[in-house]
PDB file of N, CA and C in Angstrom:
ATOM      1  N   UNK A   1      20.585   0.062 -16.624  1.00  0.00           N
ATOM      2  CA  UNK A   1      20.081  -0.449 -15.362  1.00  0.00           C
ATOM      3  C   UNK A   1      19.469  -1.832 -15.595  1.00  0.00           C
ATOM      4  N   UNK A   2      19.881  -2.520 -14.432  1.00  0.00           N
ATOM      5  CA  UNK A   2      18.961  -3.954 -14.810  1.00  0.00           C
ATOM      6  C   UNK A   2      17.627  -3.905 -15.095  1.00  0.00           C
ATOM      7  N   UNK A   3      17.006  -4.944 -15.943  1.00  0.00           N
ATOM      8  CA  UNK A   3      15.530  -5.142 -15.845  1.00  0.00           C
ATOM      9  C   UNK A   3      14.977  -5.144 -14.613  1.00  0.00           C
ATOM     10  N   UNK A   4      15.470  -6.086 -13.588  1.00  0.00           N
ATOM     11  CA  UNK A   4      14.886  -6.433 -12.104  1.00  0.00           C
ATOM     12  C   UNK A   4      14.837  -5.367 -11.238  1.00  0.00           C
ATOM     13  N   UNK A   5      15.674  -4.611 -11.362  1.00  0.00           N
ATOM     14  CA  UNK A   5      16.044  -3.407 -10.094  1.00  0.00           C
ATOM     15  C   UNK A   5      14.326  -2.303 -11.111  1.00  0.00           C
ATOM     16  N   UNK A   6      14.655  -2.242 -12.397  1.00  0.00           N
ATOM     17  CA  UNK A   6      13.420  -1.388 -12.726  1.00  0.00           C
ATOM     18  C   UNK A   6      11.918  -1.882 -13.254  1.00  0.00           C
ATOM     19  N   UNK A   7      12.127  -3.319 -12.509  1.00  0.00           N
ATOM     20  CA  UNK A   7      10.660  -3.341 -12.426  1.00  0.00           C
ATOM     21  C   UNK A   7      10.538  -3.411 -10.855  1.00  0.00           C
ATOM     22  N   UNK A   8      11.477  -3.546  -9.984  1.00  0.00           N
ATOM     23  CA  UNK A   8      10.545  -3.487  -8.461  1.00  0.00           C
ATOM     24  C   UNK A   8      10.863  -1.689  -8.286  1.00  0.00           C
ATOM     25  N   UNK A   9      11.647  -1.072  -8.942  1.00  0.00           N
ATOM     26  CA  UNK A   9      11.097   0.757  -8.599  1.00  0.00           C
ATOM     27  C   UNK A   9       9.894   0.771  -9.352  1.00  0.00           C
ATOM     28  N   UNK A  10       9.179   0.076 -10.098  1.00  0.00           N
ATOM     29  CA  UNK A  10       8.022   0.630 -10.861  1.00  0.00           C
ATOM     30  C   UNK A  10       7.245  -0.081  -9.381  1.00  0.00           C
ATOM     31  N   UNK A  11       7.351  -1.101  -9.034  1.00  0.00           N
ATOM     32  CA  UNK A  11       6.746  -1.637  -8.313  1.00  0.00           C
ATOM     33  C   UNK A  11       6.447  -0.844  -7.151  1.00  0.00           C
ATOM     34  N   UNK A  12       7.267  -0.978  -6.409  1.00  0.00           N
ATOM     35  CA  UNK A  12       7.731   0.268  -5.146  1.00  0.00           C
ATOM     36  C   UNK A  12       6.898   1.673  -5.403  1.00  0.00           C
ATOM     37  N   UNK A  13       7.058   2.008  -6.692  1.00  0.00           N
ATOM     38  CA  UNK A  13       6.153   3.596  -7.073  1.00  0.00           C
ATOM     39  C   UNK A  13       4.364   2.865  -7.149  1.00  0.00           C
ATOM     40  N   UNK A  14       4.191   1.953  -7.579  1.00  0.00           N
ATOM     41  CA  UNK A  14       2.764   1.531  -7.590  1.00  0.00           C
ATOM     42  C   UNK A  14       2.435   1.256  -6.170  1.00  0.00           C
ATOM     43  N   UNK A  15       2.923   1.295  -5.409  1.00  0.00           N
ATOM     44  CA  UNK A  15       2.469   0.522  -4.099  1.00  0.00           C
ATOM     45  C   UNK A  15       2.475   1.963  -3.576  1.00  0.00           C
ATOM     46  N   UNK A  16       3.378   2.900  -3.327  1.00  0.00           N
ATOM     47  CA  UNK A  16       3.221   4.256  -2.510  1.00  0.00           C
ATOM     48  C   UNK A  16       2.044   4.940  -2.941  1.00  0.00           C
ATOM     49  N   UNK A  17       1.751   4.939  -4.647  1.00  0.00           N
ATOM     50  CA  UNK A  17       0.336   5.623  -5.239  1.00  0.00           C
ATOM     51  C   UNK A  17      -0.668   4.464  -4.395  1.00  0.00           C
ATOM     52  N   UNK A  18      -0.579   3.300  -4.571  1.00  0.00           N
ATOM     53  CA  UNK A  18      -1.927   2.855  -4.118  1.00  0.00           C
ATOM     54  C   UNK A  18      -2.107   3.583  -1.981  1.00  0.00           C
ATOM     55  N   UNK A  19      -1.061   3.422  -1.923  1.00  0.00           N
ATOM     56  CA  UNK A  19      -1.073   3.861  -0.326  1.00  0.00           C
ATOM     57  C   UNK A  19      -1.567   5.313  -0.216  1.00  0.00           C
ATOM     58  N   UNK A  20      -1.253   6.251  -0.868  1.00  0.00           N
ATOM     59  CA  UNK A  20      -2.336   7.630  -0.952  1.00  0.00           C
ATOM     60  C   UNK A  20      -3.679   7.224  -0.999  1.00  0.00           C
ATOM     61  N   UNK A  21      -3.562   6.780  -1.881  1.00  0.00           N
ATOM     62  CA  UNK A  21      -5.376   6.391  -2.675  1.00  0.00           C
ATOM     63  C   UNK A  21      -5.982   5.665  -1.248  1.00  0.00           C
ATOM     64  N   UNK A  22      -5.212   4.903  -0.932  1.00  0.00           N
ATOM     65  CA  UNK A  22      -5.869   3.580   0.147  1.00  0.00           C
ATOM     66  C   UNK A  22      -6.031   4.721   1.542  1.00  0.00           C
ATOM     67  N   UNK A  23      -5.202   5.627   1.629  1.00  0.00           N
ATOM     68  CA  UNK A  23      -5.303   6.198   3.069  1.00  0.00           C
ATOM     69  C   UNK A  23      -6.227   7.186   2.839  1.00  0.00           C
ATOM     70  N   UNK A  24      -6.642   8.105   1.455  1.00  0.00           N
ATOM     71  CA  UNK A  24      -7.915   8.586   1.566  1.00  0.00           C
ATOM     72  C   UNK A  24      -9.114   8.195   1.742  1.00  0.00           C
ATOM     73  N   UNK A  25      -8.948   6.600   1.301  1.00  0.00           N
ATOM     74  CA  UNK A  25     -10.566   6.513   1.241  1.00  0.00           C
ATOM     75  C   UNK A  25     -10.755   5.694   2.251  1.00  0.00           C
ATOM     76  N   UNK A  26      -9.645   5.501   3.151  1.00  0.00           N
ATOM     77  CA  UNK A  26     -10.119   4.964   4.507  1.00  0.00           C
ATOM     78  C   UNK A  26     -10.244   5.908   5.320  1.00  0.00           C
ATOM     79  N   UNK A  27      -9.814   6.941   5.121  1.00  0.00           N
ATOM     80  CA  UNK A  27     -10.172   8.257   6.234  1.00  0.00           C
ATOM     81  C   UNK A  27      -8.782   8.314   7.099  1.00  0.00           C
ATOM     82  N   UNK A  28      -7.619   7.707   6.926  1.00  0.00           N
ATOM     83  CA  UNK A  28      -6.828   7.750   7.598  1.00  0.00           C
ATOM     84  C   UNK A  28      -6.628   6.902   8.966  1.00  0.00           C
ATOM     85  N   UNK A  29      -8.121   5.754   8.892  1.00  0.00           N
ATOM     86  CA  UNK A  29      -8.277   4.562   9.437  1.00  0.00           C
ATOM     87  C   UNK A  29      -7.904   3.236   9.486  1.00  0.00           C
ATOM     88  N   UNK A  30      -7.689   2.791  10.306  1.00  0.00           N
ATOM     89  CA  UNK A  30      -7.278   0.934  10.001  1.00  0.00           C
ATOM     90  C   UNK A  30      -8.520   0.540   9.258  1.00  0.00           C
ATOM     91  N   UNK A  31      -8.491   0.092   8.262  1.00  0.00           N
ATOM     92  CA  UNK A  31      -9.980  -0.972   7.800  1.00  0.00           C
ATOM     93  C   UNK A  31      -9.949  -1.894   8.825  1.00  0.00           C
ATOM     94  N   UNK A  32      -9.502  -2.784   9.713  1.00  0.00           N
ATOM     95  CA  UNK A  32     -10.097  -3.989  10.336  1.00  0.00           C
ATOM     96  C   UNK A  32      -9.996  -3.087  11.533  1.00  0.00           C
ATOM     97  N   UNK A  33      -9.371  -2.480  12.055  1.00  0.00           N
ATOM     98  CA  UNK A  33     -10.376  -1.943  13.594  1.00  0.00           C
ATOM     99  C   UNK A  33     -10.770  -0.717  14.155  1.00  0.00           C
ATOM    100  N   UNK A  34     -10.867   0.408  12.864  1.00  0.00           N
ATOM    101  CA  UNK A  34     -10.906   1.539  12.558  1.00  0.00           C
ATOM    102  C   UNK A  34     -10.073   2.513  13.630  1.00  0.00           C
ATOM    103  N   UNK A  35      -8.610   1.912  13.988  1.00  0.00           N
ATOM    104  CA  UNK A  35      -7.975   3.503  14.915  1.00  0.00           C
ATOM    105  C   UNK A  35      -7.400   4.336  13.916  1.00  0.00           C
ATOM    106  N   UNK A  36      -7.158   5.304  14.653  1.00  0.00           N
ATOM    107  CA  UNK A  36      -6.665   6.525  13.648  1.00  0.00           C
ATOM    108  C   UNK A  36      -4.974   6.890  14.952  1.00  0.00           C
ATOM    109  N   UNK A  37      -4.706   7.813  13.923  1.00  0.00           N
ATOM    110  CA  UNK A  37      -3.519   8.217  14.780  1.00  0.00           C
ATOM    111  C   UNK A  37      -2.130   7.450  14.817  1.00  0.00           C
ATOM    112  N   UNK A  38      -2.147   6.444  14.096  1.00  0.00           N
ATOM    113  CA  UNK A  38      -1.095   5.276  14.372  1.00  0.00           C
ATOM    114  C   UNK A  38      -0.777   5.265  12.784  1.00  0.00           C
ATOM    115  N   UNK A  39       0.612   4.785  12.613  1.00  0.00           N
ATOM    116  CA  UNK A  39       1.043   4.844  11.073  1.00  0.00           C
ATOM    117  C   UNK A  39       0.466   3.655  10.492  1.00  0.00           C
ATOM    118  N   UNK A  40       0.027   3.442   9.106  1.00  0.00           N
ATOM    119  CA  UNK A  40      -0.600   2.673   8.486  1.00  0.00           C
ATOM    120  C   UNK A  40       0.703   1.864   7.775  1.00  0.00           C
ATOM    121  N   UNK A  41       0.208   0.880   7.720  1.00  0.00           N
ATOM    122  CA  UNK A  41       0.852  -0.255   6.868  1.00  0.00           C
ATOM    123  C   UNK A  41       0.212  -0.972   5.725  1.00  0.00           C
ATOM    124  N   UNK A  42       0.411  -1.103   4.410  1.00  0.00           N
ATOM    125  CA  UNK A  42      -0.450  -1.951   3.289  1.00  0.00           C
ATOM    126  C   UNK A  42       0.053  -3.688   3.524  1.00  0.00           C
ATOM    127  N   UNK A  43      -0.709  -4.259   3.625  1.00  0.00           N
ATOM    128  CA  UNK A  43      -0.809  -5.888   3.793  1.00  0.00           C
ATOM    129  C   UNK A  43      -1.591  -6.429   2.569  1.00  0.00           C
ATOM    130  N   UNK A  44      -0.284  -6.870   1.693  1.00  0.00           N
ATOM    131  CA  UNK A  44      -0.685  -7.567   0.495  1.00  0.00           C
ATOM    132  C   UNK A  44      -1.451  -9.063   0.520  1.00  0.00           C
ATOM    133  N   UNK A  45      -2.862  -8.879   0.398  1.00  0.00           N
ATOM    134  CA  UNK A  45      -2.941 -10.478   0.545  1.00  0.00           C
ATOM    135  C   UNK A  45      -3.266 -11.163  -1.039  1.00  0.00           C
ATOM    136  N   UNK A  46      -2.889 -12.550  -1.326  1.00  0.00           N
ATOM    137  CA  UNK A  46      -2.261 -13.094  -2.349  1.00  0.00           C
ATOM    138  C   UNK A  46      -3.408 -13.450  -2.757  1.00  0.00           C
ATOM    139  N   UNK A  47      -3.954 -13.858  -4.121  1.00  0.00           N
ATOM    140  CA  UNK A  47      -5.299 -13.739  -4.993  1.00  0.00           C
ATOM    141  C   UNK A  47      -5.497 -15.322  -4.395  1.00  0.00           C
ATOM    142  N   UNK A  48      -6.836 -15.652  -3.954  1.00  0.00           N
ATOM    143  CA  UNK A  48      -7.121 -16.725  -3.582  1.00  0.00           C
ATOM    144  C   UNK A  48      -7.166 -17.131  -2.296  1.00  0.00           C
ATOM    145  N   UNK A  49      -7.361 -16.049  -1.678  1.00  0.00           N
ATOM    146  CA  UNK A  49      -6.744 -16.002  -0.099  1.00  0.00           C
ATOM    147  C   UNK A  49      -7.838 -15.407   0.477  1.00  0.00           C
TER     148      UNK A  49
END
């Protein structure tokens, strides 16, 4: 398998674990306007930003 294709599945698998982790400890809340009930999305923001 290429290098590239198996570092964005490692990638892809780090981002779904952080999305568990991130949706427990928000309570299943938006952090910026706390609704619930609506599907969550992770928004990468870039170091320096």
């Amino acid at each position: 398998m290429a290098k590239g294709l198996d570092k964005h599945r490692e990638r892809l698998e780090a981002v779904a674990l952080f999305g568990k982790d991130l949706t427990r400890r928000s309570g299943s809340k938006c952090e910026l306007c706390e609704t619930s009930n609506v599907k969550l999305q992770i928004y990468e923001v870039p170091p320096g930003v």
